[in-house]
PDB file of N, CA and C in Angstrom:
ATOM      1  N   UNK A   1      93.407 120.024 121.062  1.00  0.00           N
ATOM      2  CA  UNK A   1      92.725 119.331 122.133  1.00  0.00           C
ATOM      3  C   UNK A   1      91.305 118.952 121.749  1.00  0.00           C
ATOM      4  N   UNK A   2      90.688 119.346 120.371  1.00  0.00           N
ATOM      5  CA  UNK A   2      89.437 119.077 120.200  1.00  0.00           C
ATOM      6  C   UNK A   2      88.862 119.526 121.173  1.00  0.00           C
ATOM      7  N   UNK A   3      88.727 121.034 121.593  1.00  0.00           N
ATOM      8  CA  UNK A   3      87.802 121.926 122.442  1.00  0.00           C
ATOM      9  C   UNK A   3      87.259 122.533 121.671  1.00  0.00           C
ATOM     10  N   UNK A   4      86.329 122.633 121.320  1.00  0.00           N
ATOM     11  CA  UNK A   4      85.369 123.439 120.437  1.00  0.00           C
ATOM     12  C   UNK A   4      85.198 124.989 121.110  1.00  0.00           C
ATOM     13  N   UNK A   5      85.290 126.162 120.111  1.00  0.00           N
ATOM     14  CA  UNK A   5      84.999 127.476 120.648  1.00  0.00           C
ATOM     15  C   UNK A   5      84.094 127.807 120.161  1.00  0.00           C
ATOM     16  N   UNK A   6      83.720 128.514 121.435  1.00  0.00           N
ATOM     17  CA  UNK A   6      82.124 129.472 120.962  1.00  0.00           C
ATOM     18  C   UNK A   6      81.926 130.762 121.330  1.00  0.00           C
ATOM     19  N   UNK A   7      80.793 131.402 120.960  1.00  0.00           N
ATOM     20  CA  UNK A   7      81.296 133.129 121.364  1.00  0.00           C
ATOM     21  C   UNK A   7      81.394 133.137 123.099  1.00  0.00           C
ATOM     22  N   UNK A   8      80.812 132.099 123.918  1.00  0.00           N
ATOM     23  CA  UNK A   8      81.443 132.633 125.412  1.00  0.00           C
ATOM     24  C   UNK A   8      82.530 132.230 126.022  1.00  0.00           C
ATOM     25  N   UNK A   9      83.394 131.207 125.307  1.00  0.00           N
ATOM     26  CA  UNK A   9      84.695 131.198 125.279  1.00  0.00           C
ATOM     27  C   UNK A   9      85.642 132.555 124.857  1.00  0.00           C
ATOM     28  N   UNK A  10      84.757 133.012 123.612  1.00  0.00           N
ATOM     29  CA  UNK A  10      86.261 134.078 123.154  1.00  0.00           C
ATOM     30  C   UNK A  10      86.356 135.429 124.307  1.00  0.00           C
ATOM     31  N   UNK A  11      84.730 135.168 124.290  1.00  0.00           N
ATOM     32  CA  UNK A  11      84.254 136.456 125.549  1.00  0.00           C
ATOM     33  C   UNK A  11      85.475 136.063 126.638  1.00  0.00           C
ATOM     34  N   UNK A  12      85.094 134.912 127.265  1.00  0.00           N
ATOM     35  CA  UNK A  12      86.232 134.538 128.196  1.00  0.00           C
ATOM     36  C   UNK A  12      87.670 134.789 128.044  1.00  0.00           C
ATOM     37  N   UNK A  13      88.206 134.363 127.164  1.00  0.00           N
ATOM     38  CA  UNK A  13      89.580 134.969 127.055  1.00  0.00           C
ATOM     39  C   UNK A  13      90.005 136.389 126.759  1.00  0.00           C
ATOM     40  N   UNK A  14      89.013 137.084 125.927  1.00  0.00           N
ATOM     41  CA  UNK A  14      88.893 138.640 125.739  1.00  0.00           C
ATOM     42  C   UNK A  14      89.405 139.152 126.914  1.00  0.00           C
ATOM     43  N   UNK A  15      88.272 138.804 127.997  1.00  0.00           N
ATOM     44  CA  UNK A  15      88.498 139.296 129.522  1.00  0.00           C
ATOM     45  C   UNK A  15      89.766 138.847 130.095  1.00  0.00           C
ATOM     46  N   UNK A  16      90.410 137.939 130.332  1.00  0.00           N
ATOM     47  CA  UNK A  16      91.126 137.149 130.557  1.00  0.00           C
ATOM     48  C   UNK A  16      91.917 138.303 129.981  1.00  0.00           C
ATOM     49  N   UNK A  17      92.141 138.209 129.004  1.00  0.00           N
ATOM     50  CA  UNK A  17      93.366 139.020 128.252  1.00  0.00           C
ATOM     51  C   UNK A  17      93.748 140.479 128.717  1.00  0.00           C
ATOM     52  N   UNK A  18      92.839 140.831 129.790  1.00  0.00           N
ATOM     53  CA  UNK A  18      92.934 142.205 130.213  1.00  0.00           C
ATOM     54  C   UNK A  18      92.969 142.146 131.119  1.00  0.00           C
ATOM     55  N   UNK A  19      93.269 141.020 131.942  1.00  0.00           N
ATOM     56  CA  UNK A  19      94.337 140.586 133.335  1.00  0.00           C
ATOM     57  C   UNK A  19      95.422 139.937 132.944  1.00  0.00           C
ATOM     58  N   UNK A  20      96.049 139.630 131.506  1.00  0.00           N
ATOM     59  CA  UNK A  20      97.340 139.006 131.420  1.00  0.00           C
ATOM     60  C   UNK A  20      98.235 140.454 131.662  1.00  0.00           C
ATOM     61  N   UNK A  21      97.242 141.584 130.528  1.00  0.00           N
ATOM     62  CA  UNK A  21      98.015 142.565 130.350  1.00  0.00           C
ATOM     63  C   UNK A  21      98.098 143.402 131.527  1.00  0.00           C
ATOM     64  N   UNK A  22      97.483 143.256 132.782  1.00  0.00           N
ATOM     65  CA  UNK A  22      97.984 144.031 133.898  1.00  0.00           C
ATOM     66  C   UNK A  22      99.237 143.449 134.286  1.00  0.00           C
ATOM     67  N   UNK A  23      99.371 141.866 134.332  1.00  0.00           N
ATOM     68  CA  UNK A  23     100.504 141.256 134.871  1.00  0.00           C
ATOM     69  C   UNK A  23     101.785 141.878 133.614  1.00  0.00           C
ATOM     70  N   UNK A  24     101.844 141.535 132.791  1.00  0.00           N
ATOM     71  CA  UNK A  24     102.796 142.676 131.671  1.00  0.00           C
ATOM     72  C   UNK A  24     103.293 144.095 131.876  1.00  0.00           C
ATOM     73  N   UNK A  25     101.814 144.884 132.215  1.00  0.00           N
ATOM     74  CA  UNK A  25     103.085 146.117 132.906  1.00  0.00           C
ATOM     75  C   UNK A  25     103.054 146.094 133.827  1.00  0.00           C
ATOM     76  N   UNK A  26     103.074 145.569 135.111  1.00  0.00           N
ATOM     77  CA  UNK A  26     103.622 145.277 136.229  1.00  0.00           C
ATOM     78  C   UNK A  26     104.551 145.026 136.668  1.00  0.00           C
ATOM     79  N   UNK A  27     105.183 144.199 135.462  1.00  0.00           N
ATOM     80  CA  UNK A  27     106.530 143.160 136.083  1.00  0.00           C
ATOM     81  C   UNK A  27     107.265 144.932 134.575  1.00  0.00           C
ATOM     82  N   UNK A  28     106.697 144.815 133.559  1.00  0.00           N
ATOM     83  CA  UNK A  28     107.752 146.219 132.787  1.00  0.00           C
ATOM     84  C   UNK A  28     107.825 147.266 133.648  1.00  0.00           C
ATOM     85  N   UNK A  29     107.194 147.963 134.908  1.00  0.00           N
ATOM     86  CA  UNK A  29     107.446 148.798 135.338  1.00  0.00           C
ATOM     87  C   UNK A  29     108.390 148.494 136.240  1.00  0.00           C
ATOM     88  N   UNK A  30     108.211 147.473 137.283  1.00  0.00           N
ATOM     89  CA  UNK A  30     109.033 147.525 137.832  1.00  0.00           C
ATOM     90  C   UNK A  30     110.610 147.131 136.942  1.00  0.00           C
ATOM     91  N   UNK A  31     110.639 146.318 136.021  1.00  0.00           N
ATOM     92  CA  UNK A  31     112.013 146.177 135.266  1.00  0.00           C
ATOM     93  C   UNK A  31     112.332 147.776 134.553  1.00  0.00           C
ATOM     94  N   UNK A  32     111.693 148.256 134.218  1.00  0.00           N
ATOM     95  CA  UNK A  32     111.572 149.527 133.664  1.00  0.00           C
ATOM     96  C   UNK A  32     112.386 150.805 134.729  1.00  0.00           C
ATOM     97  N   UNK A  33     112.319 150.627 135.345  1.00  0.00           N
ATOM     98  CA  UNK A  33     113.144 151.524 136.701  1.00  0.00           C
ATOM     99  C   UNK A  33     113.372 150.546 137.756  1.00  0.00           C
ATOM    100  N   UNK A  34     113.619 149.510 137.788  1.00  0.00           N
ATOM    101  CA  UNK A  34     115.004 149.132 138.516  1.00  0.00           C
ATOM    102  C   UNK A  34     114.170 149.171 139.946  1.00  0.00           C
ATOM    103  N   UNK A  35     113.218 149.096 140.103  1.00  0.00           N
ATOM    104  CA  UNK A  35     112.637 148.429 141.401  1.00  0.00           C
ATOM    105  C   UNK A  35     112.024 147.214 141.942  1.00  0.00           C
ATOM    106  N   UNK A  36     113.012 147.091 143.480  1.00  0.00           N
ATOM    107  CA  UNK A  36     112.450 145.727 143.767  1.00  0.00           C
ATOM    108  C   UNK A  36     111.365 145.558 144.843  1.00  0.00           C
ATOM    109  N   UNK A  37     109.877 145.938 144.597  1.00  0.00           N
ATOM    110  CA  UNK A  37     108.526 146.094 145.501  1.00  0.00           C
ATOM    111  C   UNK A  37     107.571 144.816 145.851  1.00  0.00           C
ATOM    112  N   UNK A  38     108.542 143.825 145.017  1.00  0.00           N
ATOM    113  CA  UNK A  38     107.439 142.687 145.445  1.00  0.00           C
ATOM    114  C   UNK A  38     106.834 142.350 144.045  1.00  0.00           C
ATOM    115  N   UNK A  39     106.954 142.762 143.004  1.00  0.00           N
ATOM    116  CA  UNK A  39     105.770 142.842 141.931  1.00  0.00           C
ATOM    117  C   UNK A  39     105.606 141.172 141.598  1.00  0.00           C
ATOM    118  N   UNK A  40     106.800 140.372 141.188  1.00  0.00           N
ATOM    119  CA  UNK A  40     106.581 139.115 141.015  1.00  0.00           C
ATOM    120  C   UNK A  40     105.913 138.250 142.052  1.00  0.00           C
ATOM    121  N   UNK A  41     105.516 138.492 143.016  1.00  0.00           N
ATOM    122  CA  UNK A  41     105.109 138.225 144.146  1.00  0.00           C
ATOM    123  C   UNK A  41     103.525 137.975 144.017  1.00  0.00           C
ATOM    124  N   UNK A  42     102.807 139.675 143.680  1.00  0.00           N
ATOM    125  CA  UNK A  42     101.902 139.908 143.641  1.00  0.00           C
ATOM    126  C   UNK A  42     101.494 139.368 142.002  1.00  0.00           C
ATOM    127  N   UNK A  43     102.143 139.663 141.212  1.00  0.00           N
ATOM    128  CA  UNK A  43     101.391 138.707 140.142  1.00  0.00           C
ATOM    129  C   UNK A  43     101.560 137.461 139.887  1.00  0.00           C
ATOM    130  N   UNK A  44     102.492 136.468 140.798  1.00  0.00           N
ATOM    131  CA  UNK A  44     102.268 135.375 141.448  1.00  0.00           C
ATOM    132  C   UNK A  44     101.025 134.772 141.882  1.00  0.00           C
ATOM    133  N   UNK A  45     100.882 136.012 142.934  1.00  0.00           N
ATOM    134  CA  UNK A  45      99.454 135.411 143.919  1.00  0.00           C
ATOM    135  C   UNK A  45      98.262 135.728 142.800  1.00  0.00           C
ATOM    136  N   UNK A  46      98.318 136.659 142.186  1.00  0.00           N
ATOM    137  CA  UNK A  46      96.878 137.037 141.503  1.00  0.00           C
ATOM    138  C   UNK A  46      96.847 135.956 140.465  1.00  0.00           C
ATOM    139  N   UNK A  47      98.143 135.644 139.500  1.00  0.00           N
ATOM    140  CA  UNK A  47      97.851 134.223 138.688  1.00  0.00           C
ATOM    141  C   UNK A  47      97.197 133.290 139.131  1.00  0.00           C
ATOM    142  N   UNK A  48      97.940 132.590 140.508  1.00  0.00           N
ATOM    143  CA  UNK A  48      97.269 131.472 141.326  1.00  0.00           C
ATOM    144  C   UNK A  48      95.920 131.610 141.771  1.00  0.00           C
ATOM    145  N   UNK A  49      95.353 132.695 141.643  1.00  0.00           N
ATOM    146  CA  UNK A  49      94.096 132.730 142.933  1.00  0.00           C
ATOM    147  C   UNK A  49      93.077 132.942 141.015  1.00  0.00           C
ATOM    148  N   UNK A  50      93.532 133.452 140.150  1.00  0.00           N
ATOM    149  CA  UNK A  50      92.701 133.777 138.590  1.00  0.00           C
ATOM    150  C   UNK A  50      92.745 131.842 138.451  1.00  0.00           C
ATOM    151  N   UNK A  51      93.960 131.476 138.149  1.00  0.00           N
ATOM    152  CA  UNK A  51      93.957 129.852 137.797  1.00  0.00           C
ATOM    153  C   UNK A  51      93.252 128.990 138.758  1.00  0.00           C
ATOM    154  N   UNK A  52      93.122 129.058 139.703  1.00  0.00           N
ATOM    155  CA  UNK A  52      92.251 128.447 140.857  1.00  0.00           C
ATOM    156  C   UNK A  52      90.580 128.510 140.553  1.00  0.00           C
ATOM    157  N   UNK A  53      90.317 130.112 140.360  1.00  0.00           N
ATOM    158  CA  UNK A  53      88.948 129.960 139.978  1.00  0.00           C
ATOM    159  C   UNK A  53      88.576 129.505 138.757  1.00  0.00           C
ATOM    160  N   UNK A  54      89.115 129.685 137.777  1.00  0.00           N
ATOM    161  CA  UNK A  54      88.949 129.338 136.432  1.00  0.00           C
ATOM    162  C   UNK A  54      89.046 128.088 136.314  1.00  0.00           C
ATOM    163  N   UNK A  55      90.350 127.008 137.149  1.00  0.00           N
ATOM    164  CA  UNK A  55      90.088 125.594 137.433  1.00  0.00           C
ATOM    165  C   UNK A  55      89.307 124.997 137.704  1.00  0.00           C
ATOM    166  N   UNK A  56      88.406 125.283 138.745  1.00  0.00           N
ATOM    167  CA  UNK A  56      87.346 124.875 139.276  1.00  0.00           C
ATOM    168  C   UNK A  56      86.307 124.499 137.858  1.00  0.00           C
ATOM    169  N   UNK A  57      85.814 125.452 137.255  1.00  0.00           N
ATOM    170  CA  UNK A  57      85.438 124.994 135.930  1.00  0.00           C
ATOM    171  C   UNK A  57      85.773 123.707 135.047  1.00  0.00           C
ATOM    172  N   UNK A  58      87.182 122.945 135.551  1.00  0.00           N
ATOM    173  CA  UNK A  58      87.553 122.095 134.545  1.00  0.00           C
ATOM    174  C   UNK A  58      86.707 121.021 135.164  1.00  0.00           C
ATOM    175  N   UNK A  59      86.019 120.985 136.573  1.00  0.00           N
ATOM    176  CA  UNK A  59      85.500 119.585 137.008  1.00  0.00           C
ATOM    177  C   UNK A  59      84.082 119.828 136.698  1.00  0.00           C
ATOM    178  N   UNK A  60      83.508 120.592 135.965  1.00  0.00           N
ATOM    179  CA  UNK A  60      82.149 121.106 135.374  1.00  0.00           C
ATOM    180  C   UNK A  60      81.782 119.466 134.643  1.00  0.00           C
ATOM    181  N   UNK A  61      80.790 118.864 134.304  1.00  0.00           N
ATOM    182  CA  UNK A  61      80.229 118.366 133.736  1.00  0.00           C
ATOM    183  C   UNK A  61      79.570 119.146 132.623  1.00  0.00           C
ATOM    184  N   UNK A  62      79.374 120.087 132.510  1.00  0.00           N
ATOM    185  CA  UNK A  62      78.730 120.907 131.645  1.00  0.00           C
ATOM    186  C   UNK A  62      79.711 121.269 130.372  1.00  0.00           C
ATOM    187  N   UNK A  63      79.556 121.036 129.022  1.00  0.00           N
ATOM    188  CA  UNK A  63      80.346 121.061 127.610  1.00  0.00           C
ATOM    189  C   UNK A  63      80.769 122.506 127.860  1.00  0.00           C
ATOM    190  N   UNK A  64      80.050 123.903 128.137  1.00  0.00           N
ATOM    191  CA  UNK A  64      80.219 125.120 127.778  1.00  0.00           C
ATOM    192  C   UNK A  64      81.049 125.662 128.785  1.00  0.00           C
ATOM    193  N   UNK A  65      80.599 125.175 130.010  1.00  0.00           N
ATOM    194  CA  UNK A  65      81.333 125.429 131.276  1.00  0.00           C
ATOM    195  C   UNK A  65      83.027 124.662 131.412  1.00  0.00           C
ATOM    196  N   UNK A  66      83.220 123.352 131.301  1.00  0.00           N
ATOM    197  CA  UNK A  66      84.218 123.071 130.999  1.00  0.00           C
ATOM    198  C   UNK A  66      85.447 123.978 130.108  1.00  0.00           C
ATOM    199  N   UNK A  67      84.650 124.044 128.971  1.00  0.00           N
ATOM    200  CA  UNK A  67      85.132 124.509 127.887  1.00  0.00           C
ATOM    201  C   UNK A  67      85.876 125.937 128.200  1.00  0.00           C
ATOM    202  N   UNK A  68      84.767 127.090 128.716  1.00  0.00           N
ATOM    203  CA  UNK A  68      85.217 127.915 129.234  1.00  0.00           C
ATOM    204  C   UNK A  68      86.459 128.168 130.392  1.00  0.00           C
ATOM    205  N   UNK A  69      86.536 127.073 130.786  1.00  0.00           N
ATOM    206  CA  UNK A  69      87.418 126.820 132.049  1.00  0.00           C
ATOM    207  C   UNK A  69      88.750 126.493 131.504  1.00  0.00           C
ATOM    208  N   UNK A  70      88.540 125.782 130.641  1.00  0.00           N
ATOM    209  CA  UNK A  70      89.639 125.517 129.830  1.00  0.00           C
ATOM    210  C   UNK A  70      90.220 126.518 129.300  1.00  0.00           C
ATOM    211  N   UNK A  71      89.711 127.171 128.163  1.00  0.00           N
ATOM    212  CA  UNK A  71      90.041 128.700 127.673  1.00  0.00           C
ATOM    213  C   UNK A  71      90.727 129.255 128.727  1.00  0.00           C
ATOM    214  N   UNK A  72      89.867 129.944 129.865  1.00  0.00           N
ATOM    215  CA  UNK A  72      90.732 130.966 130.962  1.00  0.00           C
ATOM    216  C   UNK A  72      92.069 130.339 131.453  1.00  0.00           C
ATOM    217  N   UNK A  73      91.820 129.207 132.034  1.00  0.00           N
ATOM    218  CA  UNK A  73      92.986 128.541 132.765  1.00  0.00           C
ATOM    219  C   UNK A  73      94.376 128.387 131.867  1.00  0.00           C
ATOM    220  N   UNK A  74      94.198 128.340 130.414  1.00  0.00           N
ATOM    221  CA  UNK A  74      95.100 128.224 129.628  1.00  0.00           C
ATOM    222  C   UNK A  74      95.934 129.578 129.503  1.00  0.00           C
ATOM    223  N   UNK A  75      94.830 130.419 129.319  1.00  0.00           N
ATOM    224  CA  UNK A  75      95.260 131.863 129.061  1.00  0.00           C
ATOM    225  C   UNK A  75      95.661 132.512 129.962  1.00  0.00           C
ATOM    226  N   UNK A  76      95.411 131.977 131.380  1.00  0.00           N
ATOM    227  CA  UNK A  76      96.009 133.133 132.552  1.00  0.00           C
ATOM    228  C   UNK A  76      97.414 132.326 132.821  1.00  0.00           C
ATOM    229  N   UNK A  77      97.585 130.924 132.963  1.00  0.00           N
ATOM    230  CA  UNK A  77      98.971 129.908 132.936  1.00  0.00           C
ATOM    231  C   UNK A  77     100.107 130.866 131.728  1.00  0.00           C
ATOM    232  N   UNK A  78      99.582 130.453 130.185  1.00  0.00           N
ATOM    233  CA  UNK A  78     100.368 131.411 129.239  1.00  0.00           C
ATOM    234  C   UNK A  78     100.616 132.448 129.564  1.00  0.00           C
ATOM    235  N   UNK A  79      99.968 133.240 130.256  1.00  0.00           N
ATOM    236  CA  UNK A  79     100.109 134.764 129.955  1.00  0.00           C
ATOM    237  C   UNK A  79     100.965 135.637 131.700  1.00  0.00           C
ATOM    238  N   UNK A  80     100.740 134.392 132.314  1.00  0.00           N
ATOM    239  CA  UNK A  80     101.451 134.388 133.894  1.00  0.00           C
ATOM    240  C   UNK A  80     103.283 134.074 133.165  1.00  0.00           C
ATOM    241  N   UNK A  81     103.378 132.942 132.332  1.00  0.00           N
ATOM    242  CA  UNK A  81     104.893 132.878 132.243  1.00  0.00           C
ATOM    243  C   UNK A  81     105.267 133.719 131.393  1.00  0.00           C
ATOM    244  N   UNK A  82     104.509 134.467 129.914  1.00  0.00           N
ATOM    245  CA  UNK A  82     105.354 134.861 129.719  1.00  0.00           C
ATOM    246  C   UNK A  82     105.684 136.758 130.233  1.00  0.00           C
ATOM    247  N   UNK A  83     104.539 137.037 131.073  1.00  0.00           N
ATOM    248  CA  UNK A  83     104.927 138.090 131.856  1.00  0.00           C
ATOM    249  C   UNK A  83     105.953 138.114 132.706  1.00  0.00           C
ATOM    250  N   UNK A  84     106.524 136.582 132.943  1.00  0.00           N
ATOM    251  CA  UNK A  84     107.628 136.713 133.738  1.00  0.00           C
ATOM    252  C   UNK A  84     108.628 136.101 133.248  1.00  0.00           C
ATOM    253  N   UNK A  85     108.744 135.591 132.024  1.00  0.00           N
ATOM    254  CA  UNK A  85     109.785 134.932 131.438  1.00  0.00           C
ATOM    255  C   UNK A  85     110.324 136.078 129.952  1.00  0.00           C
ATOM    256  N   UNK A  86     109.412 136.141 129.439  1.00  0.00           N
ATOM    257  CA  UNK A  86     109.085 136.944 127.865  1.00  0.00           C
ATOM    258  C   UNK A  86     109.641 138.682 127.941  1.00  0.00           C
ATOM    259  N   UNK A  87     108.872 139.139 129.002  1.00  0.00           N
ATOM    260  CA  UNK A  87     108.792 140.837 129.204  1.00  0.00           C
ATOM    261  C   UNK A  87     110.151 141.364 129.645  1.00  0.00           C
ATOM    262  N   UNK A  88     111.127 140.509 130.636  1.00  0.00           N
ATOM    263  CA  UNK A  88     111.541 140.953 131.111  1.00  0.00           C
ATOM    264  C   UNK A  88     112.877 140.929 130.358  1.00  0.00           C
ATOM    265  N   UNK A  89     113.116 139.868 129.153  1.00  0.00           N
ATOM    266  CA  UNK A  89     113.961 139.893 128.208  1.00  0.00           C
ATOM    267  C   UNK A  89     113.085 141.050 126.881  1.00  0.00           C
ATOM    268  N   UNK A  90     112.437 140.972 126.601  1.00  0.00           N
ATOM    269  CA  UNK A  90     112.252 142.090 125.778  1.00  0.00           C
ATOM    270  C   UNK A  90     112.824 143.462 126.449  1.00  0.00           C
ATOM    271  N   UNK A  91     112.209 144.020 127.739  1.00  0.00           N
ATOM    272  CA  UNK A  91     112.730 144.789 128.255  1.00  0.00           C
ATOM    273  C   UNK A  91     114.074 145.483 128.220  1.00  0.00           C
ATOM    274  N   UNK A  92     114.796 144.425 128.607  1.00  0.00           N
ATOM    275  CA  UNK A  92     116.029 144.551 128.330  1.00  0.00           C
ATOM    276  C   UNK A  92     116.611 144.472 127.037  1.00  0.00           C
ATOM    277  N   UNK A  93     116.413 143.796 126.091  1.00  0.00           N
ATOM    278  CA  UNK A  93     116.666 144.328 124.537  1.00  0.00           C
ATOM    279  C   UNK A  93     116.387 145.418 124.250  1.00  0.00           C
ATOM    280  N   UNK A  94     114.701 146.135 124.486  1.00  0.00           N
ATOM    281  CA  UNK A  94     114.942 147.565 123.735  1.00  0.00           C
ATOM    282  C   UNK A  94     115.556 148.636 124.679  1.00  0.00           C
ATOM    283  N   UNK A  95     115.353 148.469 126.028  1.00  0.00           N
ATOM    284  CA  UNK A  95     116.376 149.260 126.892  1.00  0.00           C
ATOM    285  C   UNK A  95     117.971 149.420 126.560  1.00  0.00           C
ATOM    286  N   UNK A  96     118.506 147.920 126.271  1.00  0.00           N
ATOM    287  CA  UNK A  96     119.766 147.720 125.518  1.00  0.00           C
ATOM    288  C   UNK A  96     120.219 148.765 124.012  1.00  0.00           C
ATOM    289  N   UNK A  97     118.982 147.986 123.683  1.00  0.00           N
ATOM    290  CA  UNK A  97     119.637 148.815 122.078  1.00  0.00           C
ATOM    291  C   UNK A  97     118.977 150.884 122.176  1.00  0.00           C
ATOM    292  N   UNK A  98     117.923 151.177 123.193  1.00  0.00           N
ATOM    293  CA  UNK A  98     117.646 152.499 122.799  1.00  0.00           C
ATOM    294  C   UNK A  98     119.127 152.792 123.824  1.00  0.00           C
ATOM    295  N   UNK A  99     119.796 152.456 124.859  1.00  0.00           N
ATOM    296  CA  UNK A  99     120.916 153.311 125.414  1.00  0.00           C
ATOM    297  C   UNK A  99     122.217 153.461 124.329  1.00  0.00           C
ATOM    298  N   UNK A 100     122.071 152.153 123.591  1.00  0.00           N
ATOM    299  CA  UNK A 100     123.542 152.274 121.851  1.00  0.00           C
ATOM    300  C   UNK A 100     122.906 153.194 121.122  1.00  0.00           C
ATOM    301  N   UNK A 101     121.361 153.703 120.861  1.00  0.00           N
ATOM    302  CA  UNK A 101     121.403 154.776 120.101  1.00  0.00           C
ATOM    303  C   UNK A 101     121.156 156.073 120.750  1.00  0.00           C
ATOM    304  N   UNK A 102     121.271 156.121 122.209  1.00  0.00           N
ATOM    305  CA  UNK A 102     121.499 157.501 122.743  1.00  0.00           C
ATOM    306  C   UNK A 102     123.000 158.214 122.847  1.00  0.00           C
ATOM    307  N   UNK A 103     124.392 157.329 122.731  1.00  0.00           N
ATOM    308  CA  UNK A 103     125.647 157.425 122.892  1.00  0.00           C
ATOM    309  C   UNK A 103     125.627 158.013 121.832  1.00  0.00           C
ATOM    310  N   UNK A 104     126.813 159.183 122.182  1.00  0.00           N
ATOM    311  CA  UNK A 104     126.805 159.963 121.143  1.00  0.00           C
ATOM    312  C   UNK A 104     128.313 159.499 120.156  1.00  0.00           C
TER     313      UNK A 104
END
């Protein structure tokens, strides 16, 4: 995209990256024991309301501010699907294969 990074971009996604990974074990716990509490729900709403603020940034006139907006919004979008697309098939692969090596 020709977005140039700078250290308060990486800062930005750093952080960022430690709200993808709440949405990750959120949706593994609940796949993890077989409960249905709402979780896709709630890291639904928290994606939308993280991408909302971080959007707002994309109508910045400002190079650093934009920029930054860009970074987050990318990284909470990525990291929203594959907490709900990605995790929940991994899940089930190593759940799959550790129950074939518990059979005796």
């Amino acid at each position: 995209l020709h977005i140039p990074l700078d250290v308060v971009n990486i800062i930005g996604i750093v952080i960022v990256s430690g709200v993808i990974v709440d949405y990750g074990i959120g949706v593994t716990y609940e796949y993890q024991y077989n409960l249905k509490i709402g979780t896709v729900t709630a890291v639904s709403l928290s994606a939308i309301t993280t991408i909302l603020g971080s959007g707002v940034l994309l109508f910045a006139k400002h190079p650093v501010m934009f920029s930054i907006g860009v970074g987050m919004t990318v990284s909470v979008f990525a990291g929203y699907l594959t907490s709900l697309l990605v995790v929940p098939a991994l899940c089930d692969l190593f759940v799959k294969s550790r129950r074939r090596e518990a059979r005796p």
